[in-house]
PDB file of N, CA and C in Angstrom:
ATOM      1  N   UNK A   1      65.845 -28.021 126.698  1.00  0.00           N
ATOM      2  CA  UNK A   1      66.863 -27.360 127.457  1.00  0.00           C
ATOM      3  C   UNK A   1      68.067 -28.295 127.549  1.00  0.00           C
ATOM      4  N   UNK A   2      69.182 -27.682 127.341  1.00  0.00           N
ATOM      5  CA  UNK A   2      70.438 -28.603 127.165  1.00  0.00           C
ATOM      6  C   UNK A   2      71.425 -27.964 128.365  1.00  0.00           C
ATOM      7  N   UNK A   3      71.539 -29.025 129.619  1.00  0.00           N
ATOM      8  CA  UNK A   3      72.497 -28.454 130.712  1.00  0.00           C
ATOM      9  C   UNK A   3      73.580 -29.232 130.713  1.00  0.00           C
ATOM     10  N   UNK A   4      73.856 -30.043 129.729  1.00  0.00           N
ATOM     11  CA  UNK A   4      75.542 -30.343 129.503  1.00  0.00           C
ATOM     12  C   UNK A   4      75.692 -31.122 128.429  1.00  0.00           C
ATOM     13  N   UNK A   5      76.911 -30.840 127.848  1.00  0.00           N
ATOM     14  CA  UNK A   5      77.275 -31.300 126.265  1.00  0.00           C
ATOM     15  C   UNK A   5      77.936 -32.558 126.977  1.00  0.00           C
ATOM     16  N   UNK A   6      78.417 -34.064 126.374  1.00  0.00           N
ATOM     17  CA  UNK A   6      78.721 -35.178 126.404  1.00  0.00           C
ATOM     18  C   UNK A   6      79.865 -35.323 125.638  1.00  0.00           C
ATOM     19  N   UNK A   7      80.854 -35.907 125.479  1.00  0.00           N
ATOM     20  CA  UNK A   7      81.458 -36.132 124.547  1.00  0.00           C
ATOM     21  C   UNK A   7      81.509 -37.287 124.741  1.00  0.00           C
ATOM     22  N   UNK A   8      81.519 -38.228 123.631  1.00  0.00           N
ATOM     23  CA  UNK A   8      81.988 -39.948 122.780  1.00  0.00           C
ATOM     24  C   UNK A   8      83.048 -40.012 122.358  1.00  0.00           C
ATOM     25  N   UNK A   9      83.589 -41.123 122.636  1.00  0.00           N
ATOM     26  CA  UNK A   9      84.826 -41.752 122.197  1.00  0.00           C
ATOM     27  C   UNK A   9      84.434 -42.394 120.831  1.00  0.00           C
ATOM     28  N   UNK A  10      84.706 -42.423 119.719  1.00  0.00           N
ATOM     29  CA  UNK A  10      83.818 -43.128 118.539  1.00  0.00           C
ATOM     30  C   UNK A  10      84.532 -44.545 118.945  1.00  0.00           C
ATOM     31  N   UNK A  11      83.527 -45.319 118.437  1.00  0.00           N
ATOM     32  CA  UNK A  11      84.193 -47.225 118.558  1.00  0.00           C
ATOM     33  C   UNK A  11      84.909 -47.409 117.507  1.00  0.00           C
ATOM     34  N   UNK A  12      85.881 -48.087 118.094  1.00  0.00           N
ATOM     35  CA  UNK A  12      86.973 -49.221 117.146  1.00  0.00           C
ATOM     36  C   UNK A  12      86.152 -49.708 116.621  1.00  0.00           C
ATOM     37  N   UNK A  13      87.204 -50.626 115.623  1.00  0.00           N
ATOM     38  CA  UNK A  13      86.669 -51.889 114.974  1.00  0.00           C
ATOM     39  C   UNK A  13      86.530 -52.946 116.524  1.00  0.00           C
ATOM     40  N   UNK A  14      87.913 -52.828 117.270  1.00  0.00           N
ATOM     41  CA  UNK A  14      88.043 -54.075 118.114  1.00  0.00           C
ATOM     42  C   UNK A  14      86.631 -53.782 118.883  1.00  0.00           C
ATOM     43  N   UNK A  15      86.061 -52.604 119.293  1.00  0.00           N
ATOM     44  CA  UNK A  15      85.233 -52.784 119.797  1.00  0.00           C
ATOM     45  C   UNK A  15      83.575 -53.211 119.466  1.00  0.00           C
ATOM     46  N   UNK A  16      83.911 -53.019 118.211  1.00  0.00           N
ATOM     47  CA  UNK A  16      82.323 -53.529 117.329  1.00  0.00           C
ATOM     48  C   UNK A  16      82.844 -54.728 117.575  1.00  0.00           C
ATOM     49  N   UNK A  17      84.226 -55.794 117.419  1.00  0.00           N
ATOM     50  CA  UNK A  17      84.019 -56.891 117.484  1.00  0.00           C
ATOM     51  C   UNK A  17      83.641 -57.523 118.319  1.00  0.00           C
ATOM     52  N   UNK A  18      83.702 -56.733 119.881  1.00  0.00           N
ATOM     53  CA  UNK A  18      83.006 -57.489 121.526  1.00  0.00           C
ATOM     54  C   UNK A  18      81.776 -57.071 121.421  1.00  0.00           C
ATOM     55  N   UNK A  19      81.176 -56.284 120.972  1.00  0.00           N
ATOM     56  CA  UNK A  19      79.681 -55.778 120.310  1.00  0.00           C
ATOM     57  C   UNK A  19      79.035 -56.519 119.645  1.00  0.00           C
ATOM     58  N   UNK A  20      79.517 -57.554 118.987  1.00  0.00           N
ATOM     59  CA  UNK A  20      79.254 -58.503 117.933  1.00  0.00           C
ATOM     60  C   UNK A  20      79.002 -59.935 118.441  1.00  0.00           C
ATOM     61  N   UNK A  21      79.963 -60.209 119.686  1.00  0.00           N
ATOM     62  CA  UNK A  21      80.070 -60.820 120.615  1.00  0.00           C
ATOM     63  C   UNK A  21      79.116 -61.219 121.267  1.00  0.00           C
ATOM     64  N   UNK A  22      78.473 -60.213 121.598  1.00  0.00           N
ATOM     65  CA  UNK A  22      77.700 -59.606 123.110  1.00  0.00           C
ATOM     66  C   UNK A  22      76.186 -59.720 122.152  1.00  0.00           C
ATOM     67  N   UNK A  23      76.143 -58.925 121.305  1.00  0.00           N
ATOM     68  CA  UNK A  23      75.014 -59.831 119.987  1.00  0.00           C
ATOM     69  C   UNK A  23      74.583 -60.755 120.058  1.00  0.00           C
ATOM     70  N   UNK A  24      75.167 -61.339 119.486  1.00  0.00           N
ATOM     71  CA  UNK A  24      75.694 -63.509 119.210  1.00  0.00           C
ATOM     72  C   UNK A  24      75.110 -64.004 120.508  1.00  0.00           C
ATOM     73  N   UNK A  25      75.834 -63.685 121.500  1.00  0.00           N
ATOM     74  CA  UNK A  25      75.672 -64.444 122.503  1.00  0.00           C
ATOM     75  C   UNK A  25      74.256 -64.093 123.207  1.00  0.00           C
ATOM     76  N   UNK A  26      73.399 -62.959 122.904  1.00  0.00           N
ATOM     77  CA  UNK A  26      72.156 -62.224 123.684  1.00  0.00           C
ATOM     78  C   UNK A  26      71.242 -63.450 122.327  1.00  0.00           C
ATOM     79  N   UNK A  27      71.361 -63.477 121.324  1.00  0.00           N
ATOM     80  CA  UNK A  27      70.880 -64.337 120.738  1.00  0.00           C
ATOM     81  C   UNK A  27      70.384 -65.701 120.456  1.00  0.00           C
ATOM     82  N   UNK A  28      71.575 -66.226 121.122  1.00  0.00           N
ATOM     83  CA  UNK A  28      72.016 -67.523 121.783  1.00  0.00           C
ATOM     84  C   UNK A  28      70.744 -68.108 122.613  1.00  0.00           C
ATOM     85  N   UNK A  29      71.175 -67.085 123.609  1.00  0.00           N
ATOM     86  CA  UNK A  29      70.036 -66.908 125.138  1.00  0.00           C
ATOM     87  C   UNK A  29      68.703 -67.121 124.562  1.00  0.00           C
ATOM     88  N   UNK A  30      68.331 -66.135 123.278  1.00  0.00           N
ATOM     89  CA  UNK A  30      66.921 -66.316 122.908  1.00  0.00           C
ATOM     90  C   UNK A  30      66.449 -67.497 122.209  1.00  0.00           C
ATOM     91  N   UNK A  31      67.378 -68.086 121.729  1.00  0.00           N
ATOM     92  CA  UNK A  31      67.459 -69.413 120.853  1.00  0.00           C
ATOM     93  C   UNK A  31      67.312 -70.645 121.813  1.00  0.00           C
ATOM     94  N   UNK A  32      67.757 -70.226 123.111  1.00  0.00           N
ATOM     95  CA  UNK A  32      67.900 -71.743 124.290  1.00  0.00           C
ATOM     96  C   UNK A  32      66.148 -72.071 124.234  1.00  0.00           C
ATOM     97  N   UNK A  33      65.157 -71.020 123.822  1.00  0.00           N
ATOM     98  CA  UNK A  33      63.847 -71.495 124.579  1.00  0.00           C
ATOM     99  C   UNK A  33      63.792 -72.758 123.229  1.00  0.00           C
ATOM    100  N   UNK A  34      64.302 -72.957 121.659  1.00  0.00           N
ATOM    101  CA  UNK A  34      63.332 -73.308 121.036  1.00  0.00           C
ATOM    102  C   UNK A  34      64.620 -75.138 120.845  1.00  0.00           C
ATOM    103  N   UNK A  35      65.497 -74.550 121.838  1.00  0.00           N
ATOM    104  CA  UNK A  35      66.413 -75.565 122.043  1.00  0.00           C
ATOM    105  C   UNK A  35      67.658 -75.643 120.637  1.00  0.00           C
ATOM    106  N   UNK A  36      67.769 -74.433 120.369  1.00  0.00           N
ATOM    107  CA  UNK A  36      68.312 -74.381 118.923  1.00  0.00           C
ATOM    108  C   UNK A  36      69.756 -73.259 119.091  1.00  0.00           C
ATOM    109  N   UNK A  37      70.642 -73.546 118.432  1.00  0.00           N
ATOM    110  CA  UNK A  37      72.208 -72.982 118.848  1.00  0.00           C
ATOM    111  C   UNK A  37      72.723 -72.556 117.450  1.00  0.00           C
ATOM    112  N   UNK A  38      73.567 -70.979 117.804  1.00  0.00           N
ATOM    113  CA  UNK A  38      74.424 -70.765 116.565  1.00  0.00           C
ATOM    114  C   UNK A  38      75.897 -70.713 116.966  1.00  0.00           C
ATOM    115  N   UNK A  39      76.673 -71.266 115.764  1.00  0.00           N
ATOM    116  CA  UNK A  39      77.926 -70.786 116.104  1.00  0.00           C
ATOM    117  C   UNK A  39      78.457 -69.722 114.913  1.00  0.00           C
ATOM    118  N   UNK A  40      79.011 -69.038 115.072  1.00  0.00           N
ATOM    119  CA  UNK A  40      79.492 -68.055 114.223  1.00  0.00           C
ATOM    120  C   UNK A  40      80.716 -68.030 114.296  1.00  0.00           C
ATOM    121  N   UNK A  41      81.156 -68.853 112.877  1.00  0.00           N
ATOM    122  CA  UNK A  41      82.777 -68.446 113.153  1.00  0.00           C
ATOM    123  C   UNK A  41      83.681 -67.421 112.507  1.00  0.00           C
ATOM    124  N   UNK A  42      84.722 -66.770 113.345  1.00  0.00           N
ATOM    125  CA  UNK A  42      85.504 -65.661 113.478  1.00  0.00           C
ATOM    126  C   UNK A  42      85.526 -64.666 112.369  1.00  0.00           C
ATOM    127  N   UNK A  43      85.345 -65.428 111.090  1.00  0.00           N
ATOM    128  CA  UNK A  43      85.509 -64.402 109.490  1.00  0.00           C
ATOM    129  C   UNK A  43      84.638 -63.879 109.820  1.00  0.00           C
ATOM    130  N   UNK A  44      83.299 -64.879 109.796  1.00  0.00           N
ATOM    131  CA  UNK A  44      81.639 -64.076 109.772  1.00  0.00           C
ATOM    132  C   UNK A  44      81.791 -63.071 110.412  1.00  0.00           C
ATOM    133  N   UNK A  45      82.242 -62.815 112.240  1.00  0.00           N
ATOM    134  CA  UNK A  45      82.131 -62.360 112.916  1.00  0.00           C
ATOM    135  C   UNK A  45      82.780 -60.765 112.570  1.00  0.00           C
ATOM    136  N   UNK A  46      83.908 -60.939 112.121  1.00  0.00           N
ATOM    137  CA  UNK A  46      84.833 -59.857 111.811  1.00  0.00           C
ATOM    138  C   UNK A  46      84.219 -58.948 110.608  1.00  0.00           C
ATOM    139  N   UNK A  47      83.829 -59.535 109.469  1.00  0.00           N
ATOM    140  CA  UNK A  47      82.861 -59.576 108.673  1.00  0.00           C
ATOM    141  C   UNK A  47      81.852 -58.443 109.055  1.00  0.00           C
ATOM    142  N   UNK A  48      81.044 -59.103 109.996  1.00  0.00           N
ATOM    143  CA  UNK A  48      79.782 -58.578 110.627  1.00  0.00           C
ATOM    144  C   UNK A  48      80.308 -56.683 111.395  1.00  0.00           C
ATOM    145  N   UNK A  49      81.587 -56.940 111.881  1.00  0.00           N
ATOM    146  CA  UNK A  49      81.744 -55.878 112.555  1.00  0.00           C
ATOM    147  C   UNK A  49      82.272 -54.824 111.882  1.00  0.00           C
ATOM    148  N   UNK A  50      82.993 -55.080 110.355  1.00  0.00           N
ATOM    149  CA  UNK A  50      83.727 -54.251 109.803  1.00  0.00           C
ATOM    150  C   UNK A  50      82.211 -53.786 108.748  1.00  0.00           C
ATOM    151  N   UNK A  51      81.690 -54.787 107.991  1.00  0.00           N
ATOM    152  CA  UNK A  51      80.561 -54.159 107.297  1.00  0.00           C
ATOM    153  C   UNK A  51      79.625 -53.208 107.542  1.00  0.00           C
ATOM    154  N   UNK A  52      79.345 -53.300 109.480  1.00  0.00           N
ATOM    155  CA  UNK A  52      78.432 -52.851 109.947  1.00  0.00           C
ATOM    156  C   UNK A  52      79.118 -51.003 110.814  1.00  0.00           C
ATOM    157  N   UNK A  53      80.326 -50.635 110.753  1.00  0.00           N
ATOM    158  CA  UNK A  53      81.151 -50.148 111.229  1.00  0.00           C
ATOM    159  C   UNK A  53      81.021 -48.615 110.539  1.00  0.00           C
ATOM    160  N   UNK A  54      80.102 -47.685 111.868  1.00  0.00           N
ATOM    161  CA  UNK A  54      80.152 -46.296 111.601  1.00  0.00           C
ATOM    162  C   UNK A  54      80.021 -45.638 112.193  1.00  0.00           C
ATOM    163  N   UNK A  55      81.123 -45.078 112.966  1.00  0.00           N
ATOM    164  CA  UNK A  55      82.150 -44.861 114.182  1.00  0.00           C
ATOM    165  C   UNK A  55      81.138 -43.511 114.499  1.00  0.00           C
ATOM    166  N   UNK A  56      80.115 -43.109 113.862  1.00  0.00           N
ATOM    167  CA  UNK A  56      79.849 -41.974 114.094  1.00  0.00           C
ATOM    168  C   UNK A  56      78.265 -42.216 115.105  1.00  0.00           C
ATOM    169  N   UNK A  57      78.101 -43.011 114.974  1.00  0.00           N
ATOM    170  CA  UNK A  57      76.755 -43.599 114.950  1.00  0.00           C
ATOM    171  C   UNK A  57      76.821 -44.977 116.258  1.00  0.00           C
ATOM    172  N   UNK A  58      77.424 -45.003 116.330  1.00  0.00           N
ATOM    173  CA  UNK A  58      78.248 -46.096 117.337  1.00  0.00           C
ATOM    174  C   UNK A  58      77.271 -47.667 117.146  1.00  0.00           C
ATOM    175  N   UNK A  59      76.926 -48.249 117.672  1.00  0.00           N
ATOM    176  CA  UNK A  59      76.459 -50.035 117.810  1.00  0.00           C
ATOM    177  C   UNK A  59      75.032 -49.682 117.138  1.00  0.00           C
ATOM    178  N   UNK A  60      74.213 -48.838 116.911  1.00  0.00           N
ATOM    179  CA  UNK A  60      73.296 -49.214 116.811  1.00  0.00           C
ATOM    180  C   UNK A  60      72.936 -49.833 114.998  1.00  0.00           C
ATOM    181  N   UNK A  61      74.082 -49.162 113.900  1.00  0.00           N
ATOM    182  CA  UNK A  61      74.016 -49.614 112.721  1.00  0.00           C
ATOM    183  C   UNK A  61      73.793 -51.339 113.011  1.00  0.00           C
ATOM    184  N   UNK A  62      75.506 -51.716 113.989  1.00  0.00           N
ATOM    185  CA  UNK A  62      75.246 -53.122 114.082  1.00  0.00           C
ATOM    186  C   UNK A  62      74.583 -54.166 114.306  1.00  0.00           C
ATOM    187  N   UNK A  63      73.636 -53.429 114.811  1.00  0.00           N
ATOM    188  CA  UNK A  63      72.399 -54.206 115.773  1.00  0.00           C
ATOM    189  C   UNK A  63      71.513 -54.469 114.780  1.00  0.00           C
ATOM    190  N   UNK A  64      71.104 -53.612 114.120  1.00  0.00           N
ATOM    191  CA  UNK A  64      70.248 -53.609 112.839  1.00  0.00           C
ATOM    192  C   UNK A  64      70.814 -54.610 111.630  1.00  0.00           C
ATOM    193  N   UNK A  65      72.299 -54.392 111.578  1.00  0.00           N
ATOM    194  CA  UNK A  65      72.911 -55.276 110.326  1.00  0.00           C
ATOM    195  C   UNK A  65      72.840 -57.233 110.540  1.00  0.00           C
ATOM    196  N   UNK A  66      73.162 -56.906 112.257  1.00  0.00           N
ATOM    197  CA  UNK A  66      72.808 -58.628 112.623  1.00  0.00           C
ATOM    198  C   UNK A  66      71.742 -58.869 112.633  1.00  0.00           C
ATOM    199  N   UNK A  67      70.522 -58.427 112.482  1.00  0.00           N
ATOM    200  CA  UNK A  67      69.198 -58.553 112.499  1.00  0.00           C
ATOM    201  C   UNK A  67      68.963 -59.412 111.044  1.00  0.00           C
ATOM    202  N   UNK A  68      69.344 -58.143 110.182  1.00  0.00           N
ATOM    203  CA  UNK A  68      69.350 -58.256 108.614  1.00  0.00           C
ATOM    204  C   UNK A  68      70.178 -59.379 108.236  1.00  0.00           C
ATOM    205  N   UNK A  69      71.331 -59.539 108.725  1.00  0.00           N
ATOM    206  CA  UNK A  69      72.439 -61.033 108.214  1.00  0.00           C
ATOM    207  C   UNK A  69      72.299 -61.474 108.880  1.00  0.00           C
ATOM    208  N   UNK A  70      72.229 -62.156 109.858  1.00  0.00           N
ATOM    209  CA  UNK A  70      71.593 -63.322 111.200  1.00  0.00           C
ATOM    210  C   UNK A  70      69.870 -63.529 111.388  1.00  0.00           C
ATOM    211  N   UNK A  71      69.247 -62.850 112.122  1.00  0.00           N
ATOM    212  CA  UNK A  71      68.083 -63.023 112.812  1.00  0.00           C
ATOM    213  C   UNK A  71      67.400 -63.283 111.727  1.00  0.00           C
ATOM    214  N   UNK A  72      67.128 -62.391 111.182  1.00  0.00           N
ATOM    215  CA  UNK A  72      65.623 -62.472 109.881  1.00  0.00           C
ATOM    216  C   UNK A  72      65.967 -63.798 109.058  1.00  0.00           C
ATOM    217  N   UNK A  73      67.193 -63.882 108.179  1.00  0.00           N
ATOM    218  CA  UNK A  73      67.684 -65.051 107.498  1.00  0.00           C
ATOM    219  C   UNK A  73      67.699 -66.495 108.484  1.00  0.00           C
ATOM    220  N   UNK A  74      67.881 -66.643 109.700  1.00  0.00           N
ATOM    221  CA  UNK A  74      67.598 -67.754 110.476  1.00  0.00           C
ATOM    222  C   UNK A  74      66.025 -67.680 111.025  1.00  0.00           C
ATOM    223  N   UNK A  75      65.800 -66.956 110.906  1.00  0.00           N
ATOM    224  CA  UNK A  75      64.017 -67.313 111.627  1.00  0.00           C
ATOM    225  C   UNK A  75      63.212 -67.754 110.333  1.00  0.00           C
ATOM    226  N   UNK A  76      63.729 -67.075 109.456  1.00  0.00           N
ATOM    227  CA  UNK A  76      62.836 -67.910 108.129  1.00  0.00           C
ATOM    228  C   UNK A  76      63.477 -69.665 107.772  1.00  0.00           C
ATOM    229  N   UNK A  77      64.827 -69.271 108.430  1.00  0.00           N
ATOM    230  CA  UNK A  77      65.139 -70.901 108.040  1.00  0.00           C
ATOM    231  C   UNK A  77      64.111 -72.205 109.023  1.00  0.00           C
ATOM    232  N   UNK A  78      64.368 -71.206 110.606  1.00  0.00           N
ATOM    233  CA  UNK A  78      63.392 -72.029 111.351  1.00  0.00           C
ATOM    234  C   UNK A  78      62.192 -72.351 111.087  1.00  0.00           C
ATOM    235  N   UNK A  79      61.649 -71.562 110.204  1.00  0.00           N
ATOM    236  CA  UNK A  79      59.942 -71.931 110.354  1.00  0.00           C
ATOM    237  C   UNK A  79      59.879 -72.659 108.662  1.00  0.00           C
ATOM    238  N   UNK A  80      60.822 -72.440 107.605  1.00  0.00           N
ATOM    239  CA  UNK A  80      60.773 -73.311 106.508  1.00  0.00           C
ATOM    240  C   UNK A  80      61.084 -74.584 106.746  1.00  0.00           C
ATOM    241  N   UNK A  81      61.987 -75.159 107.670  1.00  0.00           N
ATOM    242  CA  UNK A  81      62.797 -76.220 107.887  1.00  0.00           C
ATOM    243  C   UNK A  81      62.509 -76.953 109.032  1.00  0.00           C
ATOM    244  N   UNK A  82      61.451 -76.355 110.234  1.00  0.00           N
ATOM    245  CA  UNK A  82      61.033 -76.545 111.177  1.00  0.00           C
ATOM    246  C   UNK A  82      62.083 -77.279 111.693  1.00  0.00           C
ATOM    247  N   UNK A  83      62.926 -76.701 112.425  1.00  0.00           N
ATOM    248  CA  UNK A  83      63.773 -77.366 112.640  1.00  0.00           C
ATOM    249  C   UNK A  83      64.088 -78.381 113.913  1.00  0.00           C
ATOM    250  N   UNK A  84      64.346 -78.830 114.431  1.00  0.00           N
ATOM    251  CA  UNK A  84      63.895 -80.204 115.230  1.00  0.00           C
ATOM    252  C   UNK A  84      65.411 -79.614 116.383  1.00  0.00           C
ATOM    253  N   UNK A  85      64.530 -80.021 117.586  1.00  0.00           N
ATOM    254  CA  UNK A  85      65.547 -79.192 118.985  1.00  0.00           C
ATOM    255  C   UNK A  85      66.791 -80.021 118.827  1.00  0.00           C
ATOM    256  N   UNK A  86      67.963 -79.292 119.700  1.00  0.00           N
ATOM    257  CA  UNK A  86      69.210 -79.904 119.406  1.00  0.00           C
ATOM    258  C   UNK A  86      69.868 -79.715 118.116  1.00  0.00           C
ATOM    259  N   UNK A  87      69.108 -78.376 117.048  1.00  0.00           N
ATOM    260  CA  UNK A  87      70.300 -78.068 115.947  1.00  0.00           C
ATOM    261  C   UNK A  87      70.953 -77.249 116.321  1.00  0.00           C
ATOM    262  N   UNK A  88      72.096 -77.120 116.049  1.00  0.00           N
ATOM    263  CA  UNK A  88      72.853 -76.091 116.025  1.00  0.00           C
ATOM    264  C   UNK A  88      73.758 -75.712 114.428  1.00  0.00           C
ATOM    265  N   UNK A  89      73.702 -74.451 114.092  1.00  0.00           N
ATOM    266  CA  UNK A  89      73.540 -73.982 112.613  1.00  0.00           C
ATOM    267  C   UNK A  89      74.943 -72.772 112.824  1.00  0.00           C
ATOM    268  N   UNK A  90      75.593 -73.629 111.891  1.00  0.00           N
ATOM    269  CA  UNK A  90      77.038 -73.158 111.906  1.00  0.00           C
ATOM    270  C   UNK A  90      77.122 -71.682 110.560  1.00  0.00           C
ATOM    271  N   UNK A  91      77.051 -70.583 111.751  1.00  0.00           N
ATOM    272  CA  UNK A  91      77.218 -69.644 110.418  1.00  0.00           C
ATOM    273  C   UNK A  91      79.066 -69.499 109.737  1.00  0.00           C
ATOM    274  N   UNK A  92      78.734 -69.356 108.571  1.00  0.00           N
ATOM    275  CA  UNK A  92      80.402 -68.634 108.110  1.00  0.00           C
ATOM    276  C   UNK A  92      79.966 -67.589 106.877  1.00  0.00           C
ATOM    277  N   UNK A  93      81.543 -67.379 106.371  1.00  0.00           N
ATOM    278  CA  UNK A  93      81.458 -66.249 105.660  1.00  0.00           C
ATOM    279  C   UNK A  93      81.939 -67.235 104.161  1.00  0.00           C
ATOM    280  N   UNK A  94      81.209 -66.520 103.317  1.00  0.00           N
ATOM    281  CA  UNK A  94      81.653 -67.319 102.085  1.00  0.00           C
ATOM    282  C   UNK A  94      81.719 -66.134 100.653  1.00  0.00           C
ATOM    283  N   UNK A  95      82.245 -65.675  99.815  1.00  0.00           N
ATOM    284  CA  UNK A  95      81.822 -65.313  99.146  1.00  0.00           C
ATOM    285  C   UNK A  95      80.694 -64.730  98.973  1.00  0.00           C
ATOM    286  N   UNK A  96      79.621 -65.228  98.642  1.00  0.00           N
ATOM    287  CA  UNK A  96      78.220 -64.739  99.025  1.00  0.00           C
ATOM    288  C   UNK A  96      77.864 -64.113 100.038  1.00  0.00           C
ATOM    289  N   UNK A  97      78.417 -64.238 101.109  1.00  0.00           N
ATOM    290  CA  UNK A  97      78.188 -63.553 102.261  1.00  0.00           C
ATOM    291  C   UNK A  97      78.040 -64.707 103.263  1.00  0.00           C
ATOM    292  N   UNK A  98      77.082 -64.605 104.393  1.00  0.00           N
ATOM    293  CA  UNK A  98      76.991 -65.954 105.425  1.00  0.00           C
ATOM    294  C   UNK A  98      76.363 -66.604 104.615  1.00  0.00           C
ATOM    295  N   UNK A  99      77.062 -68.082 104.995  1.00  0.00           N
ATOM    296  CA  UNK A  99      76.046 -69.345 105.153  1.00  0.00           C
ATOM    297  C   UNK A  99      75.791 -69.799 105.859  1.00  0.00           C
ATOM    298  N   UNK A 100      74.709 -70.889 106.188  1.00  0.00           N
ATOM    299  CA  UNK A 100      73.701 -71.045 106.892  1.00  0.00           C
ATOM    300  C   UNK A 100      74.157 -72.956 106.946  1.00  0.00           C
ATOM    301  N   UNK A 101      74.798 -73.419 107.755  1.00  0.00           N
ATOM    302  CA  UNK A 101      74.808 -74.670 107.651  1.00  0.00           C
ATOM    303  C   UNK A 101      74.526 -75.618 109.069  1.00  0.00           C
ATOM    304  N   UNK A 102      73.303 -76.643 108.996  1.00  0.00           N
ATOM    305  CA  UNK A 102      72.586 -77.369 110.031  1.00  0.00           C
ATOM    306  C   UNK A 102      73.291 -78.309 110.465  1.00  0.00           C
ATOM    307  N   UNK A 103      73.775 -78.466 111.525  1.00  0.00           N
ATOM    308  CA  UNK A 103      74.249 -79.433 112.121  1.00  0.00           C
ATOM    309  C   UNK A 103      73.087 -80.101 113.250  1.00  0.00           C
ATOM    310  N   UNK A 104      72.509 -80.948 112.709  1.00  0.00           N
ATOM    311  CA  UNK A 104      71.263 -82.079 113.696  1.00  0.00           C
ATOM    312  C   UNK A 104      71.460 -82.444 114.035  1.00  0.00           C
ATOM    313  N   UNK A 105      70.845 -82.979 115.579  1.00  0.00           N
ATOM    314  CA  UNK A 105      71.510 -83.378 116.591  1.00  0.00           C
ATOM    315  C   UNK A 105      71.646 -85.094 116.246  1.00  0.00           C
ATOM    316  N   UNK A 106      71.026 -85.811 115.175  1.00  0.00           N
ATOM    317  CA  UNK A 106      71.799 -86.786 115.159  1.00  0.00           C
ATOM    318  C   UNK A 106      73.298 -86.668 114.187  1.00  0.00           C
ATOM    319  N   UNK A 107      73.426 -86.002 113.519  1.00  0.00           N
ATOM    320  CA  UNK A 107      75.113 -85.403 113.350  1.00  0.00           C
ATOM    321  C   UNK A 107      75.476 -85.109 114.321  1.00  0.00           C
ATOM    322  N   UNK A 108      75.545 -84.909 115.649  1.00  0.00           N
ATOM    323  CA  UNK A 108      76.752 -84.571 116.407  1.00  0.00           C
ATOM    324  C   UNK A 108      76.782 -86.191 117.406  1.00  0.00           C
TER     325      UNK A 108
END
């Protein structure tokens, strides 16, 4: 039974990009338990929001696409590389798509 129709505003780009944001950073949070940090800088990010971007369908493509280009590709790095607390792993955008680069905490 349907007692009222809804209407959606479809999302911007600008708004997949605070979506992307809000991602990143819920990620972050999950990363504090193993003492391990990402930074994602701005191309990636923009990147992430325009690739993932289908205004019809609203955040949930994106959620799935950072899973697929972030989460899955860093959790296999964690458990190949075991990575030692205090990294923090600088994503960017390259040609190829993201890279994946370790900054250890005796580098900083």
């Amino acid at each position: 039974r349907m007692d009222d129709i809804v209407l959606f505003k479809p999302l911007t780009i600008k708004d997949m990009s605070l979506i992307v944001d809000k991602i990143l950073t819920q990620l972050n949070i999950r990363l504090m338990e193993q003492r391990i940090s990402i930074e994602v800088s701005d191309e990636a990010k923009a990147w992430l929001g325009k690739e993932a971007y289908e205004p019809q369908f609203g955040a949930r493509p994106l959620k799935r696409f950072v899973q697929r280009q972030i989460e899955t590709p860093l959790a296999r790095k964690m458990i190949r590389e075991n990575l030692p607390e205090g990294t923090s792993i600088h994503i960017d955008l390259s040609d190829d798509g993201l890279t994946f680069k370790d900054i250890k905490p005796e580098m900083l």
